[in-house]
PDB file of N, CA and C in Angstrom:
ATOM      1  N   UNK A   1      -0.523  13.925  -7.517  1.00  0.00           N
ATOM      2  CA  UNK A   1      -0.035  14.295  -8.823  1.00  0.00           C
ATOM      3  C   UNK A   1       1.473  14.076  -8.837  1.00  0.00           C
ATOM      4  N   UNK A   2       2.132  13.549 -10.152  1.00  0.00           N
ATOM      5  CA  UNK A   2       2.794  13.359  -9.708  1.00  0.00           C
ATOM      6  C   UNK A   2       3.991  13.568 -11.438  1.00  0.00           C
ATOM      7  N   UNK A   3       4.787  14.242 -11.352  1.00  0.00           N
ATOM      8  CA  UNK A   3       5.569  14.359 -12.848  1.00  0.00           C
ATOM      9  C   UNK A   3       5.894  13.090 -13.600  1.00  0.00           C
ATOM     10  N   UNK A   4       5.611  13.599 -15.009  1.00  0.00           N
ATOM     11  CA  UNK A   4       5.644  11.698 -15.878  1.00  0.00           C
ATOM     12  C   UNK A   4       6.992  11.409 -15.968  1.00  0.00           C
ATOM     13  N   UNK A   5       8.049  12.026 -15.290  1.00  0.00           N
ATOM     14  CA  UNK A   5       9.508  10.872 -15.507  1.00  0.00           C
ATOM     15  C   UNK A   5       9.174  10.611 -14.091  1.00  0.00           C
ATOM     16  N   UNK A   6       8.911  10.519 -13.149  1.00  0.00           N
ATOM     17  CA  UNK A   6       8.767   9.585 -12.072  1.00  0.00           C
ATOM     18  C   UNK A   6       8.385   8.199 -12.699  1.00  0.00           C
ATOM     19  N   UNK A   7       7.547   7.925 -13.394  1.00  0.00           N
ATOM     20  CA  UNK A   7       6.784   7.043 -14.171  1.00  0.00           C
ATOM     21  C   UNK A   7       7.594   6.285 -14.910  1.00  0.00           C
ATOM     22  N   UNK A   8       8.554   7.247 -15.611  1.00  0.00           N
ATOM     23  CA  UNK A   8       9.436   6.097 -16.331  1.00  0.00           C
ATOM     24  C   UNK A   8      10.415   5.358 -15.395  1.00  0.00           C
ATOM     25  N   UNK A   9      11.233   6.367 -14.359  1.00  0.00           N
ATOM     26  CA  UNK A   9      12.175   5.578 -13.252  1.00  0.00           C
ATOM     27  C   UNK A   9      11.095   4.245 -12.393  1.00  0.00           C
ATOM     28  N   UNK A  10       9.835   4.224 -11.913  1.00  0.00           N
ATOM     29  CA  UNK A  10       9.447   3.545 -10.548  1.00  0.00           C
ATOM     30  C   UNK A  10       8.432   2.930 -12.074  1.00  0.00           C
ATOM     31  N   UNK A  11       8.666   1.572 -11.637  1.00  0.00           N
ATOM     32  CA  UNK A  11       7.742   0.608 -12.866  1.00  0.00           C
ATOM     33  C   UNK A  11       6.476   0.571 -12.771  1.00  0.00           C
ATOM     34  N   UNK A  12       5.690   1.152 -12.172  1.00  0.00           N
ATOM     35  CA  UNK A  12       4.438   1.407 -12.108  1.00  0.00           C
ATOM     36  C   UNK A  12       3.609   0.043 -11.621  1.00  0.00           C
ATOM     37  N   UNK A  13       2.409  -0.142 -11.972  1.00  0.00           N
ATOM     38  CA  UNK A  13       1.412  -1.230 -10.845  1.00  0.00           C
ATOM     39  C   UNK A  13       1.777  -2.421 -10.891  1.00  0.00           C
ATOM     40  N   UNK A  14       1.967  -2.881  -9.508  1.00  0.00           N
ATOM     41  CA  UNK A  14       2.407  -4.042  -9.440  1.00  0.00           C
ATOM     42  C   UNK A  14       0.726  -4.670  -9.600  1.00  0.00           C
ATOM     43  N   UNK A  15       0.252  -6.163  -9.885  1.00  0.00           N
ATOM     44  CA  UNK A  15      -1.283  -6.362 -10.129  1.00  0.00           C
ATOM     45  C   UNK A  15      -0.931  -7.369  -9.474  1.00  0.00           C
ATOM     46  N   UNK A  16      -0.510  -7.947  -8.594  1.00  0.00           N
ATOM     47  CA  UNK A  16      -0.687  -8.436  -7.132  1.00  0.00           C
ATOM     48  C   UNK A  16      -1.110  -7.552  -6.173  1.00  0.00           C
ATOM     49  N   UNK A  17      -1.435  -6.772  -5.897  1.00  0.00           N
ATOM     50  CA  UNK A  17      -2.577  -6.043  -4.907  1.00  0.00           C
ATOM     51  C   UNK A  17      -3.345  -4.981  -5.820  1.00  0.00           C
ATOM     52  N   UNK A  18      -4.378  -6.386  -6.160  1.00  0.00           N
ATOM     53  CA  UNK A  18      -5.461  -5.828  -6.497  1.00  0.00           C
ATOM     54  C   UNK A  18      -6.455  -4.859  -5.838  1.00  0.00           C
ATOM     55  N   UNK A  19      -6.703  -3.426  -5.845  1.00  0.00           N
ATOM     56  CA  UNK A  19      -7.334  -2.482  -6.121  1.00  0.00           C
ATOM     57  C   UNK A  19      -6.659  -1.588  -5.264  1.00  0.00           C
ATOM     58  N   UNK A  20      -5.230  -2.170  -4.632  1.00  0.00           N
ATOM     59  CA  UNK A  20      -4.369  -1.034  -4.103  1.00  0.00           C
ATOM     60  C   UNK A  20      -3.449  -0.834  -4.589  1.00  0.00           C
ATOM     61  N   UNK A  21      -3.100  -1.430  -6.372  1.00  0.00           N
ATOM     62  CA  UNK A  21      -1.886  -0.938  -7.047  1.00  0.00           C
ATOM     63  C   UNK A  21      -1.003   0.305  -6.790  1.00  0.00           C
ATOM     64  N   UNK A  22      -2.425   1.643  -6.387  1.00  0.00           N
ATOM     65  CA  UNK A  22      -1.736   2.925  -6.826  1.00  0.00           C
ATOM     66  C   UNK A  22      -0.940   3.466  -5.379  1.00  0.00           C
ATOM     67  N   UNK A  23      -1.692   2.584  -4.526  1.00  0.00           N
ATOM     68  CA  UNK A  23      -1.248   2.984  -2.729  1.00  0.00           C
ATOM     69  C   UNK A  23       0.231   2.121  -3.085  1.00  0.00           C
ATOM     70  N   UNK A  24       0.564   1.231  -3.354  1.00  0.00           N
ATOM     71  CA  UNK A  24       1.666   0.219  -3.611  1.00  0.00           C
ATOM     72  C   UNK A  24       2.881   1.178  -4.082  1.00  0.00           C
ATOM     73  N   UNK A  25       2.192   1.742  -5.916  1.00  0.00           N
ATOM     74  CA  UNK A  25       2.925   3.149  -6.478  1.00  0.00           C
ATOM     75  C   UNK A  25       3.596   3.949  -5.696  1.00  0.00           C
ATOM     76  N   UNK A  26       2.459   4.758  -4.640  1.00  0.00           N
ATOM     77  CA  UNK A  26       2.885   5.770  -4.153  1.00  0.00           C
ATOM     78  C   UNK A  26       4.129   5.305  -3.184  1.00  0.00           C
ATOM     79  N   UNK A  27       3.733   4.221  -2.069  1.00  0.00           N
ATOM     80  CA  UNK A  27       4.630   4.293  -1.386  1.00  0.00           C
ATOM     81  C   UNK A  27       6.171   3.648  -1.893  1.00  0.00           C
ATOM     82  N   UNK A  28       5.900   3.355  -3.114  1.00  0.00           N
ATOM     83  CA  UNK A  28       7.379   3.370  -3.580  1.00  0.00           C
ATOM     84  C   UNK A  28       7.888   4.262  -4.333  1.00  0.00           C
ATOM     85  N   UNK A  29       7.434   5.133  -4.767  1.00  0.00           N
ATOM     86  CA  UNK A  29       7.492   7.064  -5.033  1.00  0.00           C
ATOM     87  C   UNK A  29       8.079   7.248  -3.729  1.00  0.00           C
ATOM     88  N   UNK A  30       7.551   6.832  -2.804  1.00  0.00           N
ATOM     89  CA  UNK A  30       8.001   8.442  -2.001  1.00  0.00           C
ATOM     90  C   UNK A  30       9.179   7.759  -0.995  1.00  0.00           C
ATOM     91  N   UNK A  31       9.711   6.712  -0.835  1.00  0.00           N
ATOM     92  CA  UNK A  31      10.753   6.106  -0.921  1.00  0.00           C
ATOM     93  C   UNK A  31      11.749   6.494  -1.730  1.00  0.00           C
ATOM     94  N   UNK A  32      11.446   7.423  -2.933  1.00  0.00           N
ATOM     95  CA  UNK A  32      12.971   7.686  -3.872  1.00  0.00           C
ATOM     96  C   UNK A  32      12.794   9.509  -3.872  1.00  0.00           C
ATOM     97  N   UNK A  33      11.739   9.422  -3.689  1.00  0.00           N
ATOM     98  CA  UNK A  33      11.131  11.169  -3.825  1.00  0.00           C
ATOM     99  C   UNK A  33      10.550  11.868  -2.481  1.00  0.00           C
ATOM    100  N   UNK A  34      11.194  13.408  -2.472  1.00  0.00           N
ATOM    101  CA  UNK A  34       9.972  14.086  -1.601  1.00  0.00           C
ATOM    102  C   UNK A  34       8.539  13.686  -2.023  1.00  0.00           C
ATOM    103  N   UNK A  35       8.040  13.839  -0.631  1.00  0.00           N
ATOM    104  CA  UNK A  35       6.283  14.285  -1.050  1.00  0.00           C
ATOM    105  C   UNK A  35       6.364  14.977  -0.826  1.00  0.00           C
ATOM    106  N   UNK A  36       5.087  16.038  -1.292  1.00  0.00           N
ATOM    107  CA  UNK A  36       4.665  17.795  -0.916  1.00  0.00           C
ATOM    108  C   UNK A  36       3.453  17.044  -1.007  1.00  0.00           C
ATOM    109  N   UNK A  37       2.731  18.270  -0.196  1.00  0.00           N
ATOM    110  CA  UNK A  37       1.058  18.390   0.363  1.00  0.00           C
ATOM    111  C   UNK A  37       0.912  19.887  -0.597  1.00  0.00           C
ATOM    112  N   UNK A  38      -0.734  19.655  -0.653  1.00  0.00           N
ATOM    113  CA  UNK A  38      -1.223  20.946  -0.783  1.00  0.00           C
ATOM    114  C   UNK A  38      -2.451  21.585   0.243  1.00  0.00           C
ATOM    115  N   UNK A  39      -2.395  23.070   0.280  1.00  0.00           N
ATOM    116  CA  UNK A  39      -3.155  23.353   0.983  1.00  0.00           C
ATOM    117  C   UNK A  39      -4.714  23.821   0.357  1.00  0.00           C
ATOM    118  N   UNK A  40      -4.677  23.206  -0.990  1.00  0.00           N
ATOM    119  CA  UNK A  40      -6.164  23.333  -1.269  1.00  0.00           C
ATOM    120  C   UNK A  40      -6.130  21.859  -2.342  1.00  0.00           C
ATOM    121  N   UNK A  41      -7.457  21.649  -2.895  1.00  0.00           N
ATOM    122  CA  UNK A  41      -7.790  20.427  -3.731  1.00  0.00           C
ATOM    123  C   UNK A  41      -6.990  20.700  -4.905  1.00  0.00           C
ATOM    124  N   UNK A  42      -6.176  19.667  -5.260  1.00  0.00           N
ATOM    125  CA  UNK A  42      -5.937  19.369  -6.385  1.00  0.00           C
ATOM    126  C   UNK A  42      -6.514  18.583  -7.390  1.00  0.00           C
ATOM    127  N   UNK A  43      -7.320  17.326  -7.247  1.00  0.00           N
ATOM    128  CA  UNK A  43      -7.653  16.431  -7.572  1.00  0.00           C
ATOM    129  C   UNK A  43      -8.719  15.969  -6.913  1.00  0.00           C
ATOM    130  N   UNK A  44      -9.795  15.409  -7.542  1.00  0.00           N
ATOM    131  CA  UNK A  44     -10.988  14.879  -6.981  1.00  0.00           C
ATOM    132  C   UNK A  44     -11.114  13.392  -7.158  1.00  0.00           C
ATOM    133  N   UNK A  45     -11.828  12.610  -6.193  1.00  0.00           N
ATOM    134  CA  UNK A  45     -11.812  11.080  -7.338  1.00  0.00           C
ATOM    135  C   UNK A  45     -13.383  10.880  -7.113  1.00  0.00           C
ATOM    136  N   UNK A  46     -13.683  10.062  -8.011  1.00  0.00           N
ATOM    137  CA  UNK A  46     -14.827   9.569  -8.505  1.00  0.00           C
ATOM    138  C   UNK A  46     -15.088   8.589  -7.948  1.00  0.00           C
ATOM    139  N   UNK A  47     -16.196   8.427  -7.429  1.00  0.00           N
ATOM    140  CA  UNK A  47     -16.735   7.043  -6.520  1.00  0.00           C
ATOM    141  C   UNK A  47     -17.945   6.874  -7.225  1.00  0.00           C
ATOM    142  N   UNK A  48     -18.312   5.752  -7.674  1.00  0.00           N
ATOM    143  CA  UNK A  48     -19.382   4.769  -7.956  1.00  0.00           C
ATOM    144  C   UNK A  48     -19.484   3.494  -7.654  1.00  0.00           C
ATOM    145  N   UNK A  49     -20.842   3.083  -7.590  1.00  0.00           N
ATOM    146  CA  UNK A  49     -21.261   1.620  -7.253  1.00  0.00           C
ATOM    147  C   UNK A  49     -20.153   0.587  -7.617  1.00  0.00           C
ATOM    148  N   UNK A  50     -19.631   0.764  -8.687  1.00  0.00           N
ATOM    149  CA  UNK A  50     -18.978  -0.082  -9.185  1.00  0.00           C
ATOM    150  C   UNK A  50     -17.107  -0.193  -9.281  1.00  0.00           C
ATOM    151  N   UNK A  51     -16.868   0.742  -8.295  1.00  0.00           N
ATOM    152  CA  UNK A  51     -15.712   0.894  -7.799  1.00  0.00           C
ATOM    153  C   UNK A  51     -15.166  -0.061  -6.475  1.00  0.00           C
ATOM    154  N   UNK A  52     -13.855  -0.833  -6.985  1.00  0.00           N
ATOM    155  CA  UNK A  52     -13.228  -1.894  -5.784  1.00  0.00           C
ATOM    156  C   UNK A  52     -13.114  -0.908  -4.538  1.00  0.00           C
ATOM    157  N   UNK A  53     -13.267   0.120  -4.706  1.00  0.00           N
ATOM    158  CA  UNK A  53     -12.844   0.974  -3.282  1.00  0.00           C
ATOM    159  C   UNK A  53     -13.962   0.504  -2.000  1.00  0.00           C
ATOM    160  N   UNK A  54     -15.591   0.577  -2.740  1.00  0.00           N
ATOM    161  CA  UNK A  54     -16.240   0.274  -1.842  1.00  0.00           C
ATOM    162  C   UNK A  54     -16.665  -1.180  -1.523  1.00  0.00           C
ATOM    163  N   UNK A  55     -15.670  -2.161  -1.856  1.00  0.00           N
ATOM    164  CA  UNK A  55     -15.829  -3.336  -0.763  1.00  0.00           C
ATOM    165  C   UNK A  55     -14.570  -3.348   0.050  1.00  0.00           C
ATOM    166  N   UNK A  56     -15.020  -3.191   1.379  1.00  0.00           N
ATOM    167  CA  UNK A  56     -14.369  -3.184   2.441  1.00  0.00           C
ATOM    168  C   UNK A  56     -13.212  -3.831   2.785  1.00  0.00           C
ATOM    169  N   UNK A  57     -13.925  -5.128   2.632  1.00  0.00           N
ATOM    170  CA  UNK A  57     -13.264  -6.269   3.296  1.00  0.00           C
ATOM    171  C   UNK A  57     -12.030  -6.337   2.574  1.00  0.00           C
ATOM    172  N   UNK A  58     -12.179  -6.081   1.121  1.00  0.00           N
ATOM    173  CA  UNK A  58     -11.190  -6.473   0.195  1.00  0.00           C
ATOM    174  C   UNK A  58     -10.439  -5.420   0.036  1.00  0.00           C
ATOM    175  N   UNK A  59     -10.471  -4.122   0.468  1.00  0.00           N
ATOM    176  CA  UNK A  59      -9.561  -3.252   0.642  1.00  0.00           C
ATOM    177  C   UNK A  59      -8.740  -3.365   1.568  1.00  0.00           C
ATOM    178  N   UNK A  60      -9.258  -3.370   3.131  1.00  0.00           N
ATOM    179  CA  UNK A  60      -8.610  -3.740   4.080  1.00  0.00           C
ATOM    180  C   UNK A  60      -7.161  -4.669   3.528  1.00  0.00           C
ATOM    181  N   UNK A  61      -8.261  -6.152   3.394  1.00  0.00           N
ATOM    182  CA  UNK A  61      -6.975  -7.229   2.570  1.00  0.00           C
ATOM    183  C   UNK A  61      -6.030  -6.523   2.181  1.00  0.00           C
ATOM    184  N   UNK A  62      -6.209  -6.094   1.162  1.00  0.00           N
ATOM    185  CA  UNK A  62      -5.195  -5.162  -0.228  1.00  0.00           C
ATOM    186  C   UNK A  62      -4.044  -4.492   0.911  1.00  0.00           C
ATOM    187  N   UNK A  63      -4.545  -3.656   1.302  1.00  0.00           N
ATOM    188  CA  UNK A  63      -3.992  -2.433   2.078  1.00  0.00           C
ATOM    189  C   UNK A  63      -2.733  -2.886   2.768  1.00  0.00           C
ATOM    190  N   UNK A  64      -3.470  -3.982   3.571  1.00  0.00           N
ATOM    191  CA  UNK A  64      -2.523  -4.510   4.838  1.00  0.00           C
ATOM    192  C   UNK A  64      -1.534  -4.908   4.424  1.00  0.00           C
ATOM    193  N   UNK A  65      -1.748  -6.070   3.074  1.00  0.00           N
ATOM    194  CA  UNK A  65      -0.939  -6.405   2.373  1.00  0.00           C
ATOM    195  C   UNK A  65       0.114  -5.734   1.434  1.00  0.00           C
ATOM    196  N   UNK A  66      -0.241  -4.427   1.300  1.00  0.00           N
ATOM    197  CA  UNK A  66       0.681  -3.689   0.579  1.00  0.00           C
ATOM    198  C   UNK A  66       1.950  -3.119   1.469  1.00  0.00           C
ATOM    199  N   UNK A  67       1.035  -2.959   2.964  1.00  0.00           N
ATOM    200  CA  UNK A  67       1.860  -2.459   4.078  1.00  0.00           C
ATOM    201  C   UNK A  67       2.994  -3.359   4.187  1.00  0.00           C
ATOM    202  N   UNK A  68       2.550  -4.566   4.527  1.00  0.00           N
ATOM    203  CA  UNK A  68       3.266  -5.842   4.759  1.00  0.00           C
ATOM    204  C   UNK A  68       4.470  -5.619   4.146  1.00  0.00           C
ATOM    205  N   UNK A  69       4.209  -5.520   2.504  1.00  0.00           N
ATOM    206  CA  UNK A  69       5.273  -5.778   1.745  1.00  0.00           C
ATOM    207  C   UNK A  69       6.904  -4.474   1.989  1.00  0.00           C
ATOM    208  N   UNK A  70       6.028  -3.296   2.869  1.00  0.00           N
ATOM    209  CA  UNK A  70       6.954  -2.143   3.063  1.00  0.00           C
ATOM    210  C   UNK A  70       7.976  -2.575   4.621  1.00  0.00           C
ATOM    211  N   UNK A  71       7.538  -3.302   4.993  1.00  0.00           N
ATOM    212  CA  UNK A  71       8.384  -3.732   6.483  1.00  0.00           C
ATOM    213  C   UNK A  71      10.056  -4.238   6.190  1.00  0.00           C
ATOM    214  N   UNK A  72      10.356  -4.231   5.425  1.00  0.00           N
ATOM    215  CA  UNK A  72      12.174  -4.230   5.060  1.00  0.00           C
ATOM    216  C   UNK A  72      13.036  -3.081   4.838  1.00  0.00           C
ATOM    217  N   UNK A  73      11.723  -2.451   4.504  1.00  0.00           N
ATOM    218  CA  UNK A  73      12.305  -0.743   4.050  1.00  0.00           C
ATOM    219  C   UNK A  73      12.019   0.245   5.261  1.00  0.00           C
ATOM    220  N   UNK A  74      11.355  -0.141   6.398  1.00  0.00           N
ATOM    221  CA  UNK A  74      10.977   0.906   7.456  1.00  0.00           C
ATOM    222  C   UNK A  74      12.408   0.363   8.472  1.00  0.00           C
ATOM    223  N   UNK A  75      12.664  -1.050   8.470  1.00  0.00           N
ATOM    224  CA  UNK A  75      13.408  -1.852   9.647  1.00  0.00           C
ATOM    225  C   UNK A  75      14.822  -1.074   9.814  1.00  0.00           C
ATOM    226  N   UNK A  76      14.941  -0.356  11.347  1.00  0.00           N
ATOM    227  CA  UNK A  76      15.953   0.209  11.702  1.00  0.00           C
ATOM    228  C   UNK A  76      15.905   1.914  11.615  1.00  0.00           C
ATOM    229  N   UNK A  77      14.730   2.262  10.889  1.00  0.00           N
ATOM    230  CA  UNK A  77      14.064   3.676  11.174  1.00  0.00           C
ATOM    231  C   UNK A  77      13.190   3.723  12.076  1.00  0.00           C
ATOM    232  N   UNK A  78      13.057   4.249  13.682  1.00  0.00           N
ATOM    233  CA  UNK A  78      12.192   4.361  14.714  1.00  0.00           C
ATOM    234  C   UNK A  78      11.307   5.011  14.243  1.00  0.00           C
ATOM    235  N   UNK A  79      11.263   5.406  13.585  1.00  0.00           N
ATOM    236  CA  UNK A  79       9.451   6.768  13.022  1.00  0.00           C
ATOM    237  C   UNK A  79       9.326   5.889  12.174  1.00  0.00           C
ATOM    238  N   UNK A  80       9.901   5.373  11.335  1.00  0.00           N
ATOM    239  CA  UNK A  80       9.083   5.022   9.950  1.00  0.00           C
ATOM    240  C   UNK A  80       8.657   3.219  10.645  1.00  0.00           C
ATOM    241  N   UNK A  81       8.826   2.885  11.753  1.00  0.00           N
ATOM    242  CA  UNK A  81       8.862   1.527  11.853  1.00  0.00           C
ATOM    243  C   UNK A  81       7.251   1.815  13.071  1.00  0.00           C
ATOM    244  N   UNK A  82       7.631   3.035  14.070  1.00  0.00           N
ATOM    245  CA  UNK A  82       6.497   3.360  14.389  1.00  0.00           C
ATOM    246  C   UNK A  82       5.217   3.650  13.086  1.00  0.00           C
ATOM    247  N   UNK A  83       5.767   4.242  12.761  1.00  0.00           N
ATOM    248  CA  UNK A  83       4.176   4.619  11.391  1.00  0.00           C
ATOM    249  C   UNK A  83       3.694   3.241  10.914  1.00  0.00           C
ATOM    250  N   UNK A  84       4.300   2.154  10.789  1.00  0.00           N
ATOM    251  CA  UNK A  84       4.203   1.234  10.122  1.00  0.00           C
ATOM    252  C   UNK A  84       3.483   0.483  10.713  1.00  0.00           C
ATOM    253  N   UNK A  85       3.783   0.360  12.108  1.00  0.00           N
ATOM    254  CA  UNK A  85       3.188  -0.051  13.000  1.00  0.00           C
ATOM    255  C   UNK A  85       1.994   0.257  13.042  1.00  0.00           C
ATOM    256  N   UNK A  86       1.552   1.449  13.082  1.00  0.00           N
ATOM    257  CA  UNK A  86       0.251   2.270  13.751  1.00  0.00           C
ATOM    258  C   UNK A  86      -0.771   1.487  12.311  1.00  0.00           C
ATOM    259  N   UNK A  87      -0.009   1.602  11.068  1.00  0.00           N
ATOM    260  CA  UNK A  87      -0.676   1.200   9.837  1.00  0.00           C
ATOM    261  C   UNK A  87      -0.941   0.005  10.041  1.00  0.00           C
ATOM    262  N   UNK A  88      -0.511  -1.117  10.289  1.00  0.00           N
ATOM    263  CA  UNK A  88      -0.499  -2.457  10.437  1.00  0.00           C
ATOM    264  C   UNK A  88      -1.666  -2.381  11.169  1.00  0.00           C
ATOM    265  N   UNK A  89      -1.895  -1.720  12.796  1.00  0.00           N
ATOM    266  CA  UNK A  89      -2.722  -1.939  13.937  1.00  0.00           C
ATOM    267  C   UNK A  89      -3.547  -1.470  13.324  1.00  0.00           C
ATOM    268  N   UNK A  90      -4.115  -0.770  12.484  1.00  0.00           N
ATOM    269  CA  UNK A  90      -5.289   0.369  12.343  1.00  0.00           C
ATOM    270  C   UNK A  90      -5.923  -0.429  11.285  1.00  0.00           C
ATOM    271  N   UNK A  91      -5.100  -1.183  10.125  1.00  0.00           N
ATOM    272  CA  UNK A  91      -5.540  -2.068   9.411  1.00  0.00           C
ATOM    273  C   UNK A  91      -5.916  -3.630   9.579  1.00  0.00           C
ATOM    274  N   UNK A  92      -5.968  -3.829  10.433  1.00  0.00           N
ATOM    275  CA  UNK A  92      -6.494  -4.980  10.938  1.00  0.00           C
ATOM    276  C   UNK A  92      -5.418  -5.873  11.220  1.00  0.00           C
ATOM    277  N   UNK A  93      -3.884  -5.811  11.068  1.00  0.00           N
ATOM    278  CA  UNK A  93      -3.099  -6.814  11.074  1.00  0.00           C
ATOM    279  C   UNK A  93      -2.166  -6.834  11.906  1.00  0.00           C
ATOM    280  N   UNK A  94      -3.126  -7.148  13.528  1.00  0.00           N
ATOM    281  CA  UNK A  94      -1.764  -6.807  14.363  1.00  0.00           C
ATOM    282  C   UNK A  94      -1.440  -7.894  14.712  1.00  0.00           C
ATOM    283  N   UNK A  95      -1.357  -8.659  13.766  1.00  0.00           N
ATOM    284  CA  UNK A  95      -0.342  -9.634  13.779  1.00  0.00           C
ATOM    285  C   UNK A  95       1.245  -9.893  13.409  1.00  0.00           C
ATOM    286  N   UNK A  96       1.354  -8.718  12.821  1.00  0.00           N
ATOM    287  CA  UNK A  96       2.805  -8.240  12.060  1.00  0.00           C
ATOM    288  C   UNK A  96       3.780  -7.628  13.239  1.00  0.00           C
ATOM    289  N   UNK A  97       3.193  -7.613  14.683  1.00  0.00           N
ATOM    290  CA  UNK A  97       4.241  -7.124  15.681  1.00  0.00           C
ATOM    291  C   UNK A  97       5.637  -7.601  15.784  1.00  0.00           C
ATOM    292  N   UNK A  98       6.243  -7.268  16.594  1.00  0.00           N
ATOM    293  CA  UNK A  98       7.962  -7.843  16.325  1.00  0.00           C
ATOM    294  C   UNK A  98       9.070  -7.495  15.324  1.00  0.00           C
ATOM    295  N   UNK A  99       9.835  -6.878  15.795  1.00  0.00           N
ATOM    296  CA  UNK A  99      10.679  -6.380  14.533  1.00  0.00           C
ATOM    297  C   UNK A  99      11.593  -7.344  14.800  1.00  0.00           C
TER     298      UNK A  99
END
């Protein structure tokens, strides 16, 4: 969740990563903004047959690729270049090693 002037400052979905626009969003939210967690549900999401979430392959794609695009903004932070890392390896693209 997230307050609607965030929305007006961060331009919202980029539609080059298709069906990970909102993962794309967030991590450029939270690049200008705290995140907070909660300790109970806020929000539920809806899964059906007909949701891009459940083809795999093409999420993966999406994902990695959204990661990809965050590697200029982690470079020269040891945690955030580790996390990035772990994301890259876990997503199939450990091909992105080498800073």
């Amino acid at each position: 969740m997230f307050r609607r002037d965030i929305f007006e400052i961060e331009a919202g979905f980029v539609s080059l990563f298709g069906g990970a626009e909102d993962y794309d969003l967030y991590l450029r939210i939270a690049r200008k903004f705290p995140i907070l967690d909660y300790d109970e549900i806020v929000a539920e999401y809806r899964r059906h047959d007909t949701n891009k979430t459940g083809n795999n392959a093409m999420m993966l794609k999406v994902c990695v690729s959204v990661l990809r695009e965050q590697k200029g903004y982690v470079r020269g932070h040891p945690d955030w270049e580790e996390a990035y890392q772990a994301g890259i390896t876990i997503g199939g693209g450990s091909g992105a090693r080498g800073w």
